[in-house]
Protein backbone atom coordinates (compact mmCIF):
# COMPACT_ATOMS: atom_id res chain seq x y z
CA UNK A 1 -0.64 -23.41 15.62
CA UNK A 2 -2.42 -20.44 16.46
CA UNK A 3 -4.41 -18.28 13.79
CA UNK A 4 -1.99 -15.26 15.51
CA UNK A 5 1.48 -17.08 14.82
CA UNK A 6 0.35 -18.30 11.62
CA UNK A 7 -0.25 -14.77 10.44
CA UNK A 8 2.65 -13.54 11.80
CA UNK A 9 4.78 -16.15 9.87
CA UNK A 10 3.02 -15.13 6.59
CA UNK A 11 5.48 -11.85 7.05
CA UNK A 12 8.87 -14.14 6.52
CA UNK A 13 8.73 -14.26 2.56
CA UNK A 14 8.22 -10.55 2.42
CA UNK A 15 10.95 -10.11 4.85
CA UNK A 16 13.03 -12.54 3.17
CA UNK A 17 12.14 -10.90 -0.35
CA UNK A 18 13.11 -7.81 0.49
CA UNK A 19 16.67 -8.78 2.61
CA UNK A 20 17.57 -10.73 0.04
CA UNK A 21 16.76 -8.26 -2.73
CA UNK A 22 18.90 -5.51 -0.69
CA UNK A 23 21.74 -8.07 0.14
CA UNK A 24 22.12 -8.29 -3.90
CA UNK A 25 21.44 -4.76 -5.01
CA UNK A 26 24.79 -4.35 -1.80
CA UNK A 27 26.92 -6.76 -3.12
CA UNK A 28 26.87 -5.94 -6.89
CA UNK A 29 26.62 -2.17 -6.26
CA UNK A 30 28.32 -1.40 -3.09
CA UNK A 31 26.28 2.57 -3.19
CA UNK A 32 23.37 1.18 -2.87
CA UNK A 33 23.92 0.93 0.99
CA UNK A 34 24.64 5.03 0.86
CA UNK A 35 21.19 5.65 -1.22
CA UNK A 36 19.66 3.40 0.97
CA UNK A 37 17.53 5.88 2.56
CA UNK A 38 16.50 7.88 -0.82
CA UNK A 39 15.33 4.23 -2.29
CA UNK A 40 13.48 3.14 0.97
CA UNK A 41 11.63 6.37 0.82
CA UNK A 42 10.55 6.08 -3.16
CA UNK A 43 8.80 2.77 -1.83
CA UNK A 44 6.44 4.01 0.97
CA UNK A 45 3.65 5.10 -0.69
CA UNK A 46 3.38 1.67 -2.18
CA UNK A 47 3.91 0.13 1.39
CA UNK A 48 1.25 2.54 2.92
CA UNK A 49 -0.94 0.74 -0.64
CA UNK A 50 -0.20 -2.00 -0.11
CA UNK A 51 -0.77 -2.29 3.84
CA UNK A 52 -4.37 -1.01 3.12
CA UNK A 53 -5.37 -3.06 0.45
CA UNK A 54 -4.16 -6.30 3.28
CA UNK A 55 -6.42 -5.25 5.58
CA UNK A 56 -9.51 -5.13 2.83
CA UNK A 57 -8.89 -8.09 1.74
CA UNK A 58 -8.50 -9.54 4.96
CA UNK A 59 -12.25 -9.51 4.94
CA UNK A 60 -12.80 -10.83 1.36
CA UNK A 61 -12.65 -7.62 -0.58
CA UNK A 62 -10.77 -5.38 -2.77
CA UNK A 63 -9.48 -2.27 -3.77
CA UNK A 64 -8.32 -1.66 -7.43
CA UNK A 65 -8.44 2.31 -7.29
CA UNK A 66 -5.34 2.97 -5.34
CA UNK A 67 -3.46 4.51 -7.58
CA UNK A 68 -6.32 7.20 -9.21
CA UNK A 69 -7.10 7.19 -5.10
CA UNK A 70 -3.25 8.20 -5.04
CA UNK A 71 -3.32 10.91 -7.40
CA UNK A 72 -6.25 12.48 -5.95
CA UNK A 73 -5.20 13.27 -2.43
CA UNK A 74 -1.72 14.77 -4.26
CA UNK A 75 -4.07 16.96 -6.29
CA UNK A 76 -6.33 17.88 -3.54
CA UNK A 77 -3.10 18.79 -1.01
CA UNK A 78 -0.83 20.52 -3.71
CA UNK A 79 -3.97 22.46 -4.68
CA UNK A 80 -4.91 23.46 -1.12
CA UNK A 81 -1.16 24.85 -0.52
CA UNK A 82 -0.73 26.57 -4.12
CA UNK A 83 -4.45 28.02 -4.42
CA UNK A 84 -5.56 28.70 -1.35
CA UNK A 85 -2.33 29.04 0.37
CA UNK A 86 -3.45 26.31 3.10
CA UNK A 87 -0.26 25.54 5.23
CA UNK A 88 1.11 23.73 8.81
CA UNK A 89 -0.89 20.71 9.89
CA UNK A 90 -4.28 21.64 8.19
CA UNK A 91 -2.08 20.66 4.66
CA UNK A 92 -1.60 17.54 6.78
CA UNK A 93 -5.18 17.34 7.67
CA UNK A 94 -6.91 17.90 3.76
CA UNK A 95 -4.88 14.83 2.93
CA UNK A 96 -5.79 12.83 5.18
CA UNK A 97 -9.24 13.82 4.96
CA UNK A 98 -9.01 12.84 1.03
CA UNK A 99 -7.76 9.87 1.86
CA UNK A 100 -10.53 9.02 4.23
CA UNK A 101 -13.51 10.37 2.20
CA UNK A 102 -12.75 7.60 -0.20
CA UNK A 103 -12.73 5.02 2.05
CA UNK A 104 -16.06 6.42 3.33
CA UNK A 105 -17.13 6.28 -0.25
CA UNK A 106 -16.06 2.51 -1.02
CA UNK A 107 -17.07 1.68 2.49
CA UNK A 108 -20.58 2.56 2.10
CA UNK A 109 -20.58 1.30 -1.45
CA UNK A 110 -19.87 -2.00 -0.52
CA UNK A 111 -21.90 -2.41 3.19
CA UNK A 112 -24.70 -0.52 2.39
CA UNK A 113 -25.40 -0.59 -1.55
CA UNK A 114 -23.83 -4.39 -1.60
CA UNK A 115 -22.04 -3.69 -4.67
CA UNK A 116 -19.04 -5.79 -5.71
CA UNK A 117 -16.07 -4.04 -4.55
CA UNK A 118 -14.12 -5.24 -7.47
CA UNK A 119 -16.78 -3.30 -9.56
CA UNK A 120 -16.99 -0.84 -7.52
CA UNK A 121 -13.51 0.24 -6.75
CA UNK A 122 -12.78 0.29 -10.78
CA UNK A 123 -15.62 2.67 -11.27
CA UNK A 124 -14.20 5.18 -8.93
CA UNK A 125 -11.15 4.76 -9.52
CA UNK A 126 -12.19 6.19 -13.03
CA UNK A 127 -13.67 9.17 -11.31
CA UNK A 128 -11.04 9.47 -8.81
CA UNK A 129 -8.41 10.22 -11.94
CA UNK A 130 -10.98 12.63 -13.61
CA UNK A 131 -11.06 14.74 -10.69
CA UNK A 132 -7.30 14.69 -10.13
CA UNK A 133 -7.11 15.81 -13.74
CA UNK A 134 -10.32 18.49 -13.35
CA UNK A 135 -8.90 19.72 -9.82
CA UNK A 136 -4.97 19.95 -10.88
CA UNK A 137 -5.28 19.96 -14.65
CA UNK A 138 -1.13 19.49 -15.31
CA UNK A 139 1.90 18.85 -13.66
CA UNK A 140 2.31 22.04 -11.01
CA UNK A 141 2.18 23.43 -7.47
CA UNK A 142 4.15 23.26 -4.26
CA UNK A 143 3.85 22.16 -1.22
CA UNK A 144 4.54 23.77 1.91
CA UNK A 145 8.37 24.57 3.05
CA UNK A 146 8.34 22.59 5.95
CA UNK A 147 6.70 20.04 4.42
CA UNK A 148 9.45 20.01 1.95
CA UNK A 149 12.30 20.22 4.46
CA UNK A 150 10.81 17.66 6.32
CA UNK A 151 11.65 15.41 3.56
CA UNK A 152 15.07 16.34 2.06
CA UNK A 153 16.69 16.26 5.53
CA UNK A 154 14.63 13.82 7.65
CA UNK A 155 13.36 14.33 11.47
CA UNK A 156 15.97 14.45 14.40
CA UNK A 157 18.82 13.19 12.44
CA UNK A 158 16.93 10.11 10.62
CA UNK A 159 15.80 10.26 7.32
CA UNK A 160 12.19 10.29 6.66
CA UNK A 161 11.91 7.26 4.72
CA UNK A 162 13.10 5.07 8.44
CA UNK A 163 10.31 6.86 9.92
CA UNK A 164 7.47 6.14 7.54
CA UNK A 165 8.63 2.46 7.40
CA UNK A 166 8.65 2.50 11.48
CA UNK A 167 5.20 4.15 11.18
CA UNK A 168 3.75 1.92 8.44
CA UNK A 169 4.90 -1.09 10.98
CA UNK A 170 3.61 0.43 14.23
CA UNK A 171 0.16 0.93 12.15
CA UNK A 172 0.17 -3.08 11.98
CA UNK A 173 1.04 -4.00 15.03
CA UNK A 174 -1.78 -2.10 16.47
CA UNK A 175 -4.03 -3.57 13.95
CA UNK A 176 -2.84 -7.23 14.60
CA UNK A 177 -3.40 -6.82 18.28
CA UNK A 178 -6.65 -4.89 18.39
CA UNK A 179 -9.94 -6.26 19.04
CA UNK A 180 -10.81 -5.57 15.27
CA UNK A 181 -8.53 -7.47 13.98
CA UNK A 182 -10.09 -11.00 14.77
CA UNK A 183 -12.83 -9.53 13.14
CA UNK A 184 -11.77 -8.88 9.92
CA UNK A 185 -10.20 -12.30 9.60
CA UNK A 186 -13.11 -13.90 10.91
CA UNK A 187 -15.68 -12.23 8.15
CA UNK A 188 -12.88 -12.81 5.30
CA UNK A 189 -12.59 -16.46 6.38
CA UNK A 190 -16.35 -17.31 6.45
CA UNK A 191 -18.45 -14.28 6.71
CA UNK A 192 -21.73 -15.96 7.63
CA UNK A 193 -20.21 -18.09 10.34
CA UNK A 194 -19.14 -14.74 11.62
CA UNK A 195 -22.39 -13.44 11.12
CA UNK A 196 -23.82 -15.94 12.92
CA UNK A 197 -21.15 -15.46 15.81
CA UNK A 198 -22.77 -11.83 16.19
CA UNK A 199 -20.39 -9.78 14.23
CA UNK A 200 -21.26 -6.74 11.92
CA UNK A 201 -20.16 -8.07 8.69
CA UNK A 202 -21.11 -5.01 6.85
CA UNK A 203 -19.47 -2.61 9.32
CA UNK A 204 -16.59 -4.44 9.22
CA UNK A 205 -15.98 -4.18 5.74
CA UNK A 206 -16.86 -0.60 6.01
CA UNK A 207 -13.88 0.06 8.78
CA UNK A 208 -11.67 -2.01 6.19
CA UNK A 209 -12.42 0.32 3.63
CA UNK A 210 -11.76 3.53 6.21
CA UNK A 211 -9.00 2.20 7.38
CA UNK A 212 -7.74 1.49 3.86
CA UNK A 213 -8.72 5.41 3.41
CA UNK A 214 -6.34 6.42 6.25
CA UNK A 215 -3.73 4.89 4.53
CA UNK A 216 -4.11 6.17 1.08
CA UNK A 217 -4.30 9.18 2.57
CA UNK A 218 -0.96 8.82 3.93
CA UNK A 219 0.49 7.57 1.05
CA UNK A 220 -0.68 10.30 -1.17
CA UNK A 221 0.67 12.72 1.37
CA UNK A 222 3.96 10.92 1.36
CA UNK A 223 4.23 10.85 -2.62
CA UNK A 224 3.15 15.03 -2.67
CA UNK A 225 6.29 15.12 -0.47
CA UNK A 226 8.88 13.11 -2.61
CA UNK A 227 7.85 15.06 -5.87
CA UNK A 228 7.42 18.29 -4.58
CA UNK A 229 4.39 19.41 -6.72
CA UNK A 230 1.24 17.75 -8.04
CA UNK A 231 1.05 15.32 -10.94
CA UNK A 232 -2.15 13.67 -12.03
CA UNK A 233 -0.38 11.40 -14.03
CA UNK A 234 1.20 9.61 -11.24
CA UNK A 235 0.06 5.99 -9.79
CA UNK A 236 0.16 4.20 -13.11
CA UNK A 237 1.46 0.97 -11.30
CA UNK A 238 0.22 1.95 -7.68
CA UNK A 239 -2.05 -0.88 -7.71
CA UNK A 240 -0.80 -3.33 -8.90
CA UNK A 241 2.32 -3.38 -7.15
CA UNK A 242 0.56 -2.52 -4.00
CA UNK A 243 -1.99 -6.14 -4.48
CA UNK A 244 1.09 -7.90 -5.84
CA UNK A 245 2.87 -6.53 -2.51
CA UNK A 246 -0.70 -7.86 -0.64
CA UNK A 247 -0.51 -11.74 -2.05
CA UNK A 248 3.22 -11.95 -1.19
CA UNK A 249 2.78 -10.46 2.24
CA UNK A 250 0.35 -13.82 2.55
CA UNK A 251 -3.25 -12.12 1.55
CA UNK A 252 -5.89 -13.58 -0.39
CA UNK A 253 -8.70 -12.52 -2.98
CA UNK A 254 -10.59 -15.35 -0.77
CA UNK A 255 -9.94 -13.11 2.14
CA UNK A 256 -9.64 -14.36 5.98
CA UNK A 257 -5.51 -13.98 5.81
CA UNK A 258 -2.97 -11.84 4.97
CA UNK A 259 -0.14 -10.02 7.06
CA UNK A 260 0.39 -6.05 6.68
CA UNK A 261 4.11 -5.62 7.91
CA UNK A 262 4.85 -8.83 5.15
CA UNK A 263 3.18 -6.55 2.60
CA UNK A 264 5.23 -3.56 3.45
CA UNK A 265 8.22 -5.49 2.87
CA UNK A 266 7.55 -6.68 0.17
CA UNK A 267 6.63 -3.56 -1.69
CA UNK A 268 10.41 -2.74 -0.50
CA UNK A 269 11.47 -5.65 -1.98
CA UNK A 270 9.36 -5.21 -5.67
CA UNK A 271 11.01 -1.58 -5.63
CA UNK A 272 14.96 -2.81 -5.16
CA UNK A 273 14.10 -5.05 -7.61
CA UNK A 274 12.97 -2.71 -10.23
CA UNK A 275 16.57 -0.99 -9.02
CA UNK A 276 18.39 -3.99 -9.66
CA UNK A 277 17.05 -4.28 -12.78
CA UNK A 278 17.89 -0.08 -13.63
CA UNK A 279 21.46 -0.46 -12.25
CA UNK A 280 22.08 -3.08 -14.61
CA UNK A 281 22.11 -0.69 -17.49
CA UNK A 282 18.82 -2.59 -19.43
CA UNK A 283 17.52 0.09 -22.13
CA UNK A 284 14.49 2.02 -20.99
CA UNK A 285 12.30 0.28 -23.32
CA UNK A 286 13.17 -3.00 -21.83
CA UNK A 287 12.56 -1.83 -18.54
CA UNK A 288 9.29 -2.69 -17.75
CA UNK A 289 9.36 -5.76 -19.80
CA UNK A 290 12.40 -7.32 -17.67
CA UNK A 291 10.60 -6.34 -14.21
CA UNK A 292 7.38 -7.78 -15.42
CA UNK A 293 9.14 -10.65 -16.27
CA UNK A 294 10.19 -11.21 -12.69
CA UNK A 295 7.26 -10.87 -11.18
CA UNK A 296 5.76 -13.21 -13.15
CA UNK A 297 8.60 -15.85 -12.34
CA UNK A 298 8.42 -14.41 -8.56
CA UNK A 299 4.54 -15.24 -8.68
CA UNK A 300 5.16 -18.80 -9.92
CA UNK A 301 7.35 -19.12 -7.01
CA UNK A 302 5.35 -17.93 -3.99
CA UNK A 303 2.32 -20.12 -5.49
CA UNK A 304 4.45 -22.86 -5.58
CA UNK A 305 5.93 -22.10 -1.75
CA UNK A 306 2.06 -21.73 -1.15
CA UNK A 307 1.24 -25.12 -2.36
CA UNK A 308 4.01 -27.03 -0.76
CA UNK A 309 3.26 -25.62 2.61
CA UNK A 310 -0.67 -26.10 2.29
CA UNK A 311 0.60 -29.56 1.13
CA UNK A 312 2.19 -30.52 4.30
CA UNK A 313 0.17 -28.48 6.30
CA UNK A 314 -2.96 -31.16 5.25
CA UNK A 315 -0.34 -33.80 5.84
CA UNK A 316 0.27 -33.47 9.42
């Protein structure tokens, strides 16, 4: 089997996750189907997480400050539009541009100062928060009226939320099939081999950590939409849902593997859980404590899924 197909099969359990997920949250609650959209939509920014922190740990690293990364470019946009009454695609353009001066900032942490990207990623991740909170200071702002049209009532008839999944996916695909891609794979797997082979391995981990910047940026832009206004307490869970999302969608703290459009789905499939679990009337307070719980048995499963198939894998 070919290293391609096999990472392209790694995207079945989040597929499957997240069909089956739906299929239930349908049958026991037929309006689901009708707030389909709004719920897809709530996900993204956790799907545009979660496909960035694949492709960093596709070459053996990690990112733990998504969600203060998160907060950061809402802050920064809302700011730009309220404050300095920045509108059109420069609003568009300062989010992005947050999103990728972090990434420029882990990247260069990581290949050039050879710090531990776990380390380093929870130390800014701390300042990343702090200057949400100095920048925006509490819950306010707006954001432009387009912007905010844009979102209520979708783009040429389809909601939003079907476009940024179609986006998130198109941003894989061109991944998967771009030069870079063996790349990444090929420094998470064994980075000296790779080294050896001619590759970069330090400027490859630095485009993981830009292109993990793009997408942050993109999710922070798409979570300033949803709400409206800026919140620096937002992002609690980002990151961990958005790894969690990562390990089903077939990545690895070991690095060399992983599939982005499985980790998309199943970000979709971790939110219509936490749905599931709201529609069934559990108290608030229980809330959390029921999802976690299902994670927890969900994990159990996909390691065990994981072991069978690396089982008979070594077996033939």
């Amino acid at each position: 089997m070919s290293p391609l197909l096999r990472r392209n099969l790694q995207m079945l359990p989040g597929l499957l996750f997240a069909v089956l997920i739906a299929g239930i949250n349908f049958a026991l609650f037929p309006r689901f189907l009708r707030l389909f959209s709004s719920h897809l939509l709530l996900v993204m920014p956790v799907a545009f997480l979660a496909l960035g922190e694949t492709i960093v740990m596709a070459t053996g690293e990690v990112d733990l400050s998504l969600g203060a990364a998160l907060i950061l470019v809402n802050a920064v946009s809302v700011v730009a539009h309220s404050d300095y009454g920045i509108s059109g695609p420069l609003f568009l353009i300062i989010g992005l541009a947050t999103g990728l001066t972090i990434g420029i900032i882990h990247g260069l942490l990581v290949s050039l100062g050879r710090v531990n990207s776990f380390l380093a990623t929870v130390g800014t991740s701390f300042a990343w928060s702090g200057l949400a909170l100095l920048i925006l200071g509490e819950p306010r702002g707006s954001v432009p009226s387009w912007f905010s049209e844009l979102f209520s009532t979708g783009l040429a008839g389809i909601p939003i939320g079907l476009w940024l999944l179609f986006g998130s996916l198109c941003i894989f695909v061109i991944f998967e099939f771009s030069p870079l891609a063996v790349k990444f794979y090929a420094v998470g797997s064994a980075p000296r081999s790779a080294f050896a082979m001619g590759i970069n391995v330090n400027r490859i981990k630095f485009y993981a950590f830009l292109l993990n910047g793009l997408l942050v940026g993109l999710a922070g832009l798409t979570i300033t939409g949803i709400i409206g206004s800026g919140d620096p307490r937002l992002g609690s869970f980002s990151t961990l849902q958005a790894i969690l999302a990562a390990l089903i969608g077939g990545a690895s703290f070991a690095g060399g593997t992983g599939n982005g459009a499985g980790a998309v789905f199943a970000a979709i499939g971790l939110q219509f859980t936490r749905n599931l679990v709201a529609w069934f009337g559990i108290p608030h307070y229980l809330l959390d404590l029921t999802y976690g719980g299902i994670i927890v048995l969900l994990i159990i499963a996909i390691s065990f899924a994981r072991r069978m198939l690396e089982t008979k894998g070594m077996k033939g």
